[in-house]
C-alpha atoms as a PDB file:
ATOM      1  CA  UNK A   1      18.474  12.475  -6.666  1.00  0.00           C
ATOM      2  CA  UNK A   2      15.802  10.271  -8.478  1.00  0.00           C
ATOM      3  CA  UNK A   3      12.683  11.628  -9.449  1.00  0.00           C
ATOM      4  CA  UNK A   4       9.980   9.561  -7.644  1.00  0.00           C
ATOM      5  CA  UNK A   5       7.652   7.757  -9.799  1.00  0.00           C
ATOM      6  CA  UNK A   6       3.866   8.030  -9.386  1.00  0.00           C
ATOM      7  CA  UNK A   7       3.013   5.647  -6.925  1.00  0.00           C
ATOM      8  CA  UNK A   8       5.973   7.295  -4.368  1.00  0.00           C
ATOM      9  CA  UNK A   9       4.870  10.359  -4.885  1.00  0.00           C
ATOM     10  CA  UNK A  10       1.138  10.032  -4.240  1.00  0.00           C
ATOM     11  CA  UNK A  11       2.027   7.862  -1.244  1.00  0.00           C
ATOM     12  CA  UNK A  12       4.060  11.271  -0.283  1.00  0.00           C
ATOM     13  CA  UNK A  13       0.783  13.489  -0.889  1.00  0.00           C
ATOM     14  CA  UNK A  14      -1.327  10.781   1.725  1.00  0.00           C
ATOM     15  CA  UNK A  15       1.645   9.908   4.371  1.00  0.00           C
ATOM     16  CA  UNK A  16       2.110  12.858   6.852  1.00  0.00           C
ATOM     17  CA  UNK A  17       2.662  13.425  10.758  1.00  0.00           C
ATOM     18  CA  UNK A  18       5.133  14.120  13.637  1.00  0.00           C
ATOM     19  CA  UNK A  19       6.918  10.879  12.778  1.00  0.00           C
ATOM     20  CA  UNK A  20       6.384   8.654   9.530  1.00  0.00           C
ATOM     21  CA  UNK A  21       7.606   5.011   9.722  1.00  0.00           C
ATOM     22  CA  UNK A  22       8.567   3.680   6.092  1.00  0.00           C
ATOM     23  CA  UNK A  23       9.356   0.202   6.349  1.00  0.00           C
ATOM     24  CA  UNK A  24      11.340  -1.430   3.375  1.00  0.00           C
ATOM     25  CA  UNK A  25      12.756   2.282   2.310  1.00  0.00           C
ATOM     26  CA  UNK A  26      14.982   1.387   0.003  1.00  0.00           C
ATOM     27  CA  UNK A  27      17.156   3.750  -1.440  1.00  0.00           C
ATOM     28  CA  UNK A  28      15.448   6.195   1.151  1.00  0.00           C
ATOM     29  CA  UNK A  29      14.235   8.635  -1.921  1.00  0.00           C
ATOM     30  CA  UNK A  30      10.433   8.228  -0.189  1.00  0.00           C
ATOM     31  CA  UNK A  31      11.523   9.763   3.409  1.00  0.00           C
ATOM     32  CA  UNK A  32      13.834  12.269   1.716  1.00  0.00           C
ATOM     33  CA  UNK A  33      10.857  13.680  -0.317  1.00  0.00           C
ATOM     34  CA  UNK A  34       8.219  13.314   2.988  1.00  0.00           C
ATOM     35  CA  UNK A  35      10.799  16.172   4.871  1.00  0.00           C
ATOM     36  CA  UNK A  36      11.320  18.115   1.634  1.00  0.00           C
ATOM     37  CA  UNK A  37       7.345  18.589   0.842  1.00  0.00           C
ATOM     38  CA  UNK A  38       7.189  19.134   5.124  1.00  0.00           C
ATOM     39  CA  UNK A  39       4.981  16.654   5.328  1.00  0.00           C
ATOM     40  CA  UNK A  40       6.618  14.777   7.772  1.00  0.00           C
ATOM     41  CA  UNK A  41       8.696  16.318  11.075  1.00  0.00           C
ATOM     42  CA  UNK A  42      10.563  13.116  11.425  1.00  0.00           C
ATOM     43  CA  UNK A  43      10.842  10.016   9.284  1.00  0.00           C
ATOM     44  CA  UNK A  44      12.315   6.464  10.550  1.00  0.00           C
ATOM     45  CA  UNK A  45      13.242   4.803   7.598  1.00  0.00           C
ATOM     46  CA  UNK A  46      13.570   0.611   8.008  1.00  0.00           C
ATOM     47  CA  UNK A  47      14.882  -2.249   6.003  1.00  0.00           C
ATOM     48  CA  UNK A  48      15.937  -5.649   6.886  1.00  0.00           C
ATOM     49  CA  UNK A  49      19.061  -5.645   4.204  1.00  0.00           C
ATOM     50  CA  UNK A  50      22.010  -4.039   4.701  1.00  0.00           C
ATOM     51  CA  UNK A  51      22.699  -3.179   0.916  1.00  0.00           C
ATOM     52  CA  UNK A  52      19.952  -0.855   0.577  1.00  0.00           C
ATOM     53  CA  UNK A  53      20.230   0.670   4.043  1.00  0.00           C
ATOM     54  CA  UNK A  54      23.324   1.345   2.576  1.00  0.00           C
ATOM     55  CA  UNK A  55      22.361   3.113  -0.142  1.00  0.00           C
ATOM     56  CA  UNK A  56      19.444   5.160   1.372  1.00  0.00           C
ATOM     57  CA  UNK A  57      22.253   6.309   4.223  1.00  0.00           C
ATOM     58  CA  UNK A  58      24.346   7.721   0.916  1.00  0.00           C
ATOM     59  CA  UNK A  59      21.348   9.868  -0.200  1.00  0.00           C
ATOM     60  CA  UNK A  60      20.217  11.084   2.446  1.00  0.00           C
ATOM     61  CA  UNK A  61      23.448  12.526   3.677  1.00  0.00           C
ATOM     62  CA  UNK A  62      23.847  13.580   0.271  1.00  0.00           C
ATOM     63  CA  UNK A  63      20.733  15.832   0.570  1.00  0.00           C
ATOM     64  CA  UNK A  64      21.704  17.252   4.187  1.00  0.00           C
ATOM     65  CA  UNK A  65      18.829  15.319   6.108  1.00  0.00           C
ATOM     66  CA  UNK A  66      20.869  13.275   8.645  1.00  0.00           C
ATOM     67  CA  UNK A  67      19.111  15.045  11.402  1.00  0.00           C
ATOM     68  CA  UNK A  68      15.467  14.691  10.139  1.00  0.00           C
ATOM     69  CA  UNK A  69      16.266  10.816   9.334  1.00  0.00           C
ATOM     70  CA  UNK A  70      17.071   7.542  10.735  1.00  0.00           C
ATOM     71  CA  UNK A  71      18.044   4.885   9.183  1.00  0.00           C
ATOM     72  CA  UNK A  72      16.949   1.914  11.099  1.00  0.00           C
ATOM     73  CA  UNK A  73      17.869  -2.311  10.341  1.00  0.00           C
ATOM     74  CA  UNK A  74      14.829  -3.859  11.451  1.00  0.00           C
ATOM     75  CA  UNK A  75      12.452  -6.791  10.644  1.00  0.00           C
ATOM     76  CA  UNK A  76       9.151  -5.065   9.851  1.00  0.00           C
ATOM     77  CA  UNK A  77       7.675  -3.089  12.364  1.00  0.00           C
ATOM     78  CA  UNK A  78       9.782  -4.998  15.221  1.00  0.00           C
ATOM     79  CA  UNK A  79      11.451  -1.644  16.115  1.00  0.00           C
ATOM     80  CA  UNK A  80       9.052   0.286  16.561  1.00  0.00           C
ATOM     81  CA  UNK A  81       6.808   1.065  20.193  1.00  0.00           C
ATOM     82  CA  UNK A  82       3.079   1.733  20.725  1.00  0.00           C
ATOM     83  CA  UNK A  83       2.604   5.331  19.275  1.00  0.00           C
ATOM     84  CA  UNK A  84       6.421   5.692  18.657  1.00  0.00           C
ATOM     85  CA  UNK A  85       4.836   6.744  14.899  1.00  0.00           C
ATOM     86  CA  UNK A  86       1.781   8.154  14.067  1.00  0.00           C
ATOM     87  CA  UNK A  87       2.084   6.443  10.183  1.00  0.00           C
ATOM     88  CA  UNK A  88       3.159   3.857   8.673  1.00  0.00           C
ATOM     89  CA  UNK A  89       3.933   3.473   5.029  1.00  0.00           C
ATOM     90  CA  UNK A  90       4.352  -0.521   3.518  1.00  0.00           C
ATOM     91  CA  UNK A  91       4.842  -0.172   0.075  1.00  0.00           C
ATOM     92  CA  UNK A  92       5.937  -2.635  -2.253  1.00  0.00           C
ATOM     93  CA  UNK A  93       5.448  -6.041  -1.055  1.00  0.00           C
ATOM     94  CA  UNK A  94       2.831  -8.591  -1.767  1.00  0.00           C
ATOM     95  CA  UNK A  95      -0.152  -8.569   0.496  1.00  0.00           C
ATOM     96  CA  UNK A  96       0.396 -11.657   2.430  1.00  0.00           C
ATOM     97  CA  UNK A  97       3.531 -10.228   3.747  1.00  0.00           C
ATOM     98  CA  UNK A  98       2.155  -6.567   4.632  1.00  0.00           C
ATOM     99  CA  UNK A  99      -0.299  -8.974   6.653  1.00  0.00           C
ATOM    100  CA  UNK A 100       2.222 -10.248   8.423  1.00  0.00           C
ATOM    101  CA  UNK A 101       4.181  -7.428   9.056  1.00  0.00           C
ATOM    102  CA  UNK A 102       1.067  -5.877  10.575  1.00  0.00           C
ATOM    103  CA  UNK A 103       0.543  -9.142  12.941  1.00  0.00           C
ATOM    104  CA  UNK A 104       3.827  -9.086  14.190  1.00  0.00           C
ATOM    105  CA  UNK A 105       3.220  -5.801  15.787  1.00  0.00           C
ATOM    106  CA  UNK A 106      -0.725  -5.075  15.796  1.00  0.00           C
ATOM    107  CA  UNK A 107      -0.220  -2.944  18.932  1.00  0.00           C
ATOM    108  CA  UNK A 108       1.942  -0.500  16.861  1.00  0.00           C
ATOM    109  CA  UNK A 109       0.087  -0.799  13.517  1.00  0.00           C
ATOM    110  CA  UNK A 110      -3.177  -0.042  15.425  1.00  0.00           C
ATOM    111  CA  UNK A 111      -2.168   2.605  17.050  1.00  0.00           C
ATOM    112  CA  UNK A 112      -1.155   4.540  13.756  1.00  0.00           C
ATOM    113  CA  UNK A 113      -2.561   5.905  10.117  1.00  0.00           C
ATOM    114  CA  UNK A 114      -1.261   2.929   7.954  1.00  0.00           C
ATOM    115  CA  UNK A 115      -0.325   3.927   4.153  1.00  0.00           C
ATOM    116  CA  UNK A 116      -0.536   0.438   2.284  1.00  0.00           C
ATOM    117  CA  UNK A 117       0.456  -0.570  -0.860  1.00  0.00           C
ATOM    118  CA  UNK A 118       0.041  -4.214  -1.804  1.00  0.00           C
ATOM    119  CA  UNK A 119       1.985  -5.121  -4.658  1.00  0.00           C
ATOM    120  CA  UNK A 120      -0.362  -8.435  -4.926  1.00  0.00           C
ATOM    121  CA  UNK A 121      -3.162 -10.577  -3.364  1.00  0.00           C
ATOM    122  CA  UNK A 122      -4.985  -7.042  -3.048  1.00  0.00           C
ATOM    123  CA  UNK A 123      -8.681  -8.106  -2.589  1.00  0.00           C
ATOM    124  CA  UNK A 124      -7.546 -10.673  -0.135  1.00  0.00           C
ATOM    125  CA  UNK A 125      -5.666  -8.196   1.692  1.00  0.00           C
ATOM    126  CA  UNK A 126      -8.473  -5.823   1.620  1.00  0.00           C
ATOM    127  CA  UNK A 127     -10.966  -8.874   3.282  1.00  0.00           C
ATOM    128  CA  UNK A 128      -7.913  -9.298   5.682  1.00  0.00           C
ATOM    129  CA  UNK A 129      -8.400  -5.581   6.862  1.00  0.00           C
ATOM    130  CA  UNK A 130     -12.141  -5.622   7.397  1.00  0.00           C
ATOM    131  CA  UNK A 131     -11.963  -8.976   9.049  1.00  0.00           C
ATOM    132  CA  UNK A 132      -9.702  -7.365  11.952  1.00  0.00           C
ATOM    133  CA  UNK A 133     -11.303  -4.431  12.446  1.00  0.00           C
ATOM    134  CA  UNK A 134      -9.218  -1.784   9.914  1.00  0.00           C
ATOM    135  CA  UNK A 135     -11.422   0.469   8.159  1.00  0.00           C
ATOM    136  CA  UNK A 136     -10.266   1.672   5.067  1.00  0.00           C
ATOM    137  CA  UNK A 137     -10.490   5.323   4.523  1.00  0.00           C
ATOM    138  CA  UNK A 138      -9.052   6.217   1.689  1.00  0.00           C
ATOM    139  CA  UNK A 139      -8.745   3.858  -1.205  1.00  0.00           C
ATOM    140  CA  UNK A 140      -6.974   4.728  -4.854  1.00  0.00           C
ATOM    141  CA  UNK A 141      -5.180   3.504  -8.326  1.00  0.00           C
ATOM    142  CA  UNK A 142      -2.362   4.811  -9.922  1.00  0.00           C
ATOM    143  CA  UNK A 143      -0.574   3.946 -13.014  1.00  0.00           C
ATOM    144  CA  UNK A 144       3.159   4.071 -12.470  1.00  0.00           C
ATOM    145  CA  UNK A 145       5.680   2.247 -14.793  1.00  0.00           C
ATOM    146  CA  UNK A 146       3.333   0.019 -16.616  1.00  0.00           C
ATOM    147  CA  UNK A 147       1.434  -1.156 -13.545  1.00  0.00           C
ATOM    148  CA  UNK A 148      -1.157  -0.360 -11.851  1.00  0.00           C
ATOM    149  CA  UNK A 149      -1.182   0.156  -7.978  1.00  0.00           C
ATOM    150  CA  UNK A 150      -3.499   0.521  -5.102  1.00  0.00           C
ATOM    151  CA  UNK A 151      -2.926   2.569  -2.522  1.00  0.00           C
ATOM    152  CA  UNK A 152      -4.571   2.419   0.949  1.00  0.00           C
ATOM    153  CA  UNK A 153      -4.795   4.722   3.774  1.00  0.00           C
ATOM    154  CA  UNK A 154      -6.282   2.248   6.611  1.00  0.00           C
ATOM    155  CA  UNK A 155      -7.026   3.118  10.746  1.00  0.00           C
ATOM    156  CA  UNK A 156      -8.014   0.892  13.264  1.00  0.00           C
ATOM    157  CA  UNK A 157     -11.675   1.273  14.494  1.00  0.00           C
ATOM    158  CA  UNK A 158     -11.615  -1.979  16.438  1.00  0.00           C
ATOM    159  CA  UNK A 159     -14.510  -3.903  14.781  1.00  0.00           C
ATOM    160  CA  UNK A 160     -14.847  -5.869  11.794  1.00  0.00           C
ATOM    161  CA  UNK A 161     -16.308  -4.503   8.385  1.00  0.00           C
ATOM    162  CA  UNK A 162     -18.822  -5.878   5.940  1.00  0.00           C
ATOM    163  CA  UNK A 163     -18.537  -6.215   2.783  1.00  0.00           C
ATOM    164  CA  UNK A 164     -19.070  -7.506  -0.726  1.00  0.00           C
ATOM    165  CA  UNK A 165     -17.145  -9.155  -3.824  1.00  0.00           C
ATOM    166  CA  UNK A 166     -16.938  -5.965  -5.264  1.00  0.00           C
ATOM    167  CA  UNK A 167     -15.616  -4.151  -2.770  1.00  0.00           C
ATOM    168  CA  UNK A 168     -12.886  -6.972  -2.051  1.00  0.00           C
ATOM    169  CA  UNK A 169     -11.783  -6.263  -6.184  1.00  0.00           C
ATOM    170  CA  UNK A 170     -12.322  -2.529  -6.421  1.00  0.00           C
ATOM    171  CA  UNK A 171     -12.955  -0.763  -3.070  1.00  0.00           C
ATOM    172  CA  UNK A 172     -16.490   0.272  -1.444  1.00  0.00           C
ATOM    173  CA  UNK A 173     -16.120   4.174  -3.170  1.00  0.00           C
ATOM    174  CA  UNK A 174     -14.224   2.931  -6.224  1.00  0.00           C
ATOM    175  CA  UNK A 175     -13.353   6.000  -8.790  1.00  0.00           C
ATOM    176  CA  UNK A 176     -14.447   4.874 -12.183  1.00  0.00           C
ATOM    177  CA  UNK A 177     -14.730   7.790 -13.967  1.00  0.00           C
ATOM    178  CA  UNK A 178     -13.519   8.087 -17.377  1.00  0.00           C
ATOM    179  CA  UNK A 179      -9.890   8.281 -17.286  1.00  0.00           C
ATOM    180  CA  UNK A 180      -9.388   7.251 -13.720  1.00  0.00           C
ATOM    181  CA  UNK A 181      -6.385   4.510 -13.324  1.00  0.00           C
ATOM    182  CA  UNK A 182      -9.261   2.249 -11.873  1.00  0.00           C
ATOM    183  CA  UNK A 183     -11.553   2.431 -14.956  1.00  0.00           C
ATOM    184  CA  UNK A 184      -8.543   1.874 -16.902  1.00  0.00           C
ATOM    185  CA  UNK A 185      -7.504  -1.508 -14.996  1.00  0.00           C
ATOM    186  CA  UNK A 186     -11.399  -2.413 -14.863  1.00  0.00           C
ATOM    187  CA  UNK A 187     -11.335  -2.341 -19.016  1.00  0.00           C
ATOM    188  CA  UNK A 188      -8.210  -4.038 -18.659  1.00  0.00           C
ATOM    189  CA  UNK A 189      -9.258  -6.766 -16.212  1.00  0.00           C
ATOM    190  CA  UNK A 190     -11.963  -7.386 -18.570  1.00  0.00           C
ATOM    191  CA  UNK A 191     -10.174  -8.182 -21.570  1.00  0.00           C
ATOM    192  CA  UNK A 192      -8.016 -10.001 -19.758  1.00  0.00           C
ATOM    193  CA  UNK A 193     -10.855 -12.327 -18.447  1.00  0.00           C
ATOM    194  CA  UNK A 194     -13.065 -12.182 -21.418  1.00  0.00           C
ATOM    195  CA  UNK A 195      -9.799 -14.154 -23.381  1.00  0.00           C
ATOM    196  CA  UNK A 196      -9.667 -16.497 -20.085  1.00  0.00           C
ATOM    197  CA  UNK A 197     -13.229 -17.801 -19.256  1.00  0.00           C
ATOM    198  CA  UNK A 198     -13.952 -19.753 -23.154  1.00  0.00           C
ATOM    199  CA  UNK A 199     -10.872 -21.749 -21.876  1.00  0.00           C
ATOM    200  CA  UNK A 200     -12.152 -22.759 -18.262  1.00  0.00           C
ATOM    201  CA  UNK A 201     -14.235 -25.816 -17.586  1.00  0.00           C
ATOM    202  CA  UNK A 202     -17.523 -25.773 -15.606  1.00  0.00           C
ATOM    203  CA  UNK A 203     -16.708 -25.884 -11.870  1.00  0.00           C
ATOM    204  CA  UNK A 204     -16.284 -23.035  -9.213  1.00  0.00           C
ATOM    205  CA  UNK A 205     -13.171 -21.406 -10.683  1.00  0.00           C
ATOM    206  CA  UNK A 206     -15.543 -20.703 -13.783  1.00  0.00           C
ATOM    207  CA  UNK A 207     -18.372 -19.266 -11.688  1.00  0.00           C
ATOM    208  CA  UNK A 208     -15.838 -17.293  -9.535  1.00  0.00           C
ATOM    209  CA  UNK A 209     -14.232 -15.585 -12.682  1.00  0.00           C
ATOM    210  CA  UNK A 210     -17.651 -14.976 -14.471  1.00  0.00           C
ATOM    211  CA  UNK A 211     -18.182 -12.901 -11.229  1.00  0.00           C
ATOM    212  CA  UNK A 212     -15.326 -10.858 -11.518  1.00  0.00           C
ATOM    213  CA  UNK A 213     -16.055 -10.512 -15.247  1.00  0.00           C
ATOM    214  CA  UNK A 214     -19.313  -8.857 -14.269  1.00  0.00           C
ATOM    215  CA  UNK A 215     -17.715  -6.957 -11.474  1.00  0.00           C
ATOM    216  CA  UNK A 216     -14.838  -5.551 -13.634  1.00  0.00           C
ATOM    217  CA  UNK A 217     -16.884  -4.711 -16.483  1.00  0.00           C
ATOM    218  CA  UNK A 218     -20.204  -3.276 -14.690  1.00  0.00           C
ATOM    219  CA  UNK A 219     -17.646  -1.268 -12.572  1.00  0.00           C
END
């Protein structure tokens, strides 16, 4: 069985209840490890491709958990019914589509602990959450493979959130202390930007990433 990397396995620490939804499972290797650890008493596992529902069906009869899983074709969180899970983990897809995904069923996803984990479009996606009345209540980087991921453990509270530039980029209780994965994509995110501005005219996309400059490198 693979070893999870670290963004799997801290999503395993967070996710937990009677019933854990994760949608685009993959090989299955994150619902296998949410029984092992008991941090789950039943896990629906979803993908809309055959191939790897496939392949997660192969391991997880290979580690004896045929009982504890299902394995479940299905368009996002189309499946599922209201309270049917009590969380919901969306890992590995841009932001725009875990908006979607959360749209198409809103009386589901609001009526669980979500587990998000935008591969893109992040600070957008964050906005997207406050906007519609999810707060955000836990809020974290890690560095797996090379990259660096943010994971987010969101509830619905029914009413839209304020906020700030900063909190769109980094979160409103960002961890930047020395040898955090944040402060480490903060330094990073200011390199990058520091190489980038010199080359952009004036005009708002200038003044937009001198803000982020700022943001990134005051922390």
């Amino acid at each position: 069985m693979a070893v999870l990397g670290n963004r799997l396995s801290r999503i395993a620490d967070i996710a937990g209840g009677s019933t854990v939804c994760d949608v685009g499972c993959d090989h299955g290797y994150l619902a296998i490890e949410l029984i092992k650890r008991k941090r789950a008493g039943h896990v629906i596992a979803s993908d809309l491709r055959e191939g790897p529902l496939q392949r997660a069906k192969e391991n997880i009869k290979r580690a004896g958990l045929e009982s504890d899983i299902d394995i479940v074709l299905s368009d996002g969180l189309c499946h599922l019914k209201k309270e049917s899970a009590d969380c919901i983990v969306i890992a590995g897809m841009g932001g725009p589509l875990i908006e979607n995904i959360l749209k198409g069923n809103e009386e589901v996803a609001k009526n669980a602990v979500l587990v998000l984990s935008p591969q893109s479009h992040v600070p957008e996606f964050r906005e997207f959450l406050w906007d519609n009345g999810y707060e955000i209540i836990g809020d974290e980087m890690v560095f797996d493979d090379e990259k660096y991921y943010f994971i987010l453990t969101v509830r619905y509270c029914g009413s839209p959130i304020s906020y700030n530039k900063r909190d769109s980029l980094i979160g409103k209780d960002p961890d930047l202390s020395e040898g955090s994965a944040l402060k480490a994509f903060c330094d990073k995110k200011t390199r990058e930007l520091d190489l980038i501005i010199p080359q952009i005219p004036d005009g708002k996309r200038l003044e937009k990433l001198r803000e982020e400059f700022r943001i990134y490198s005051e922390g």
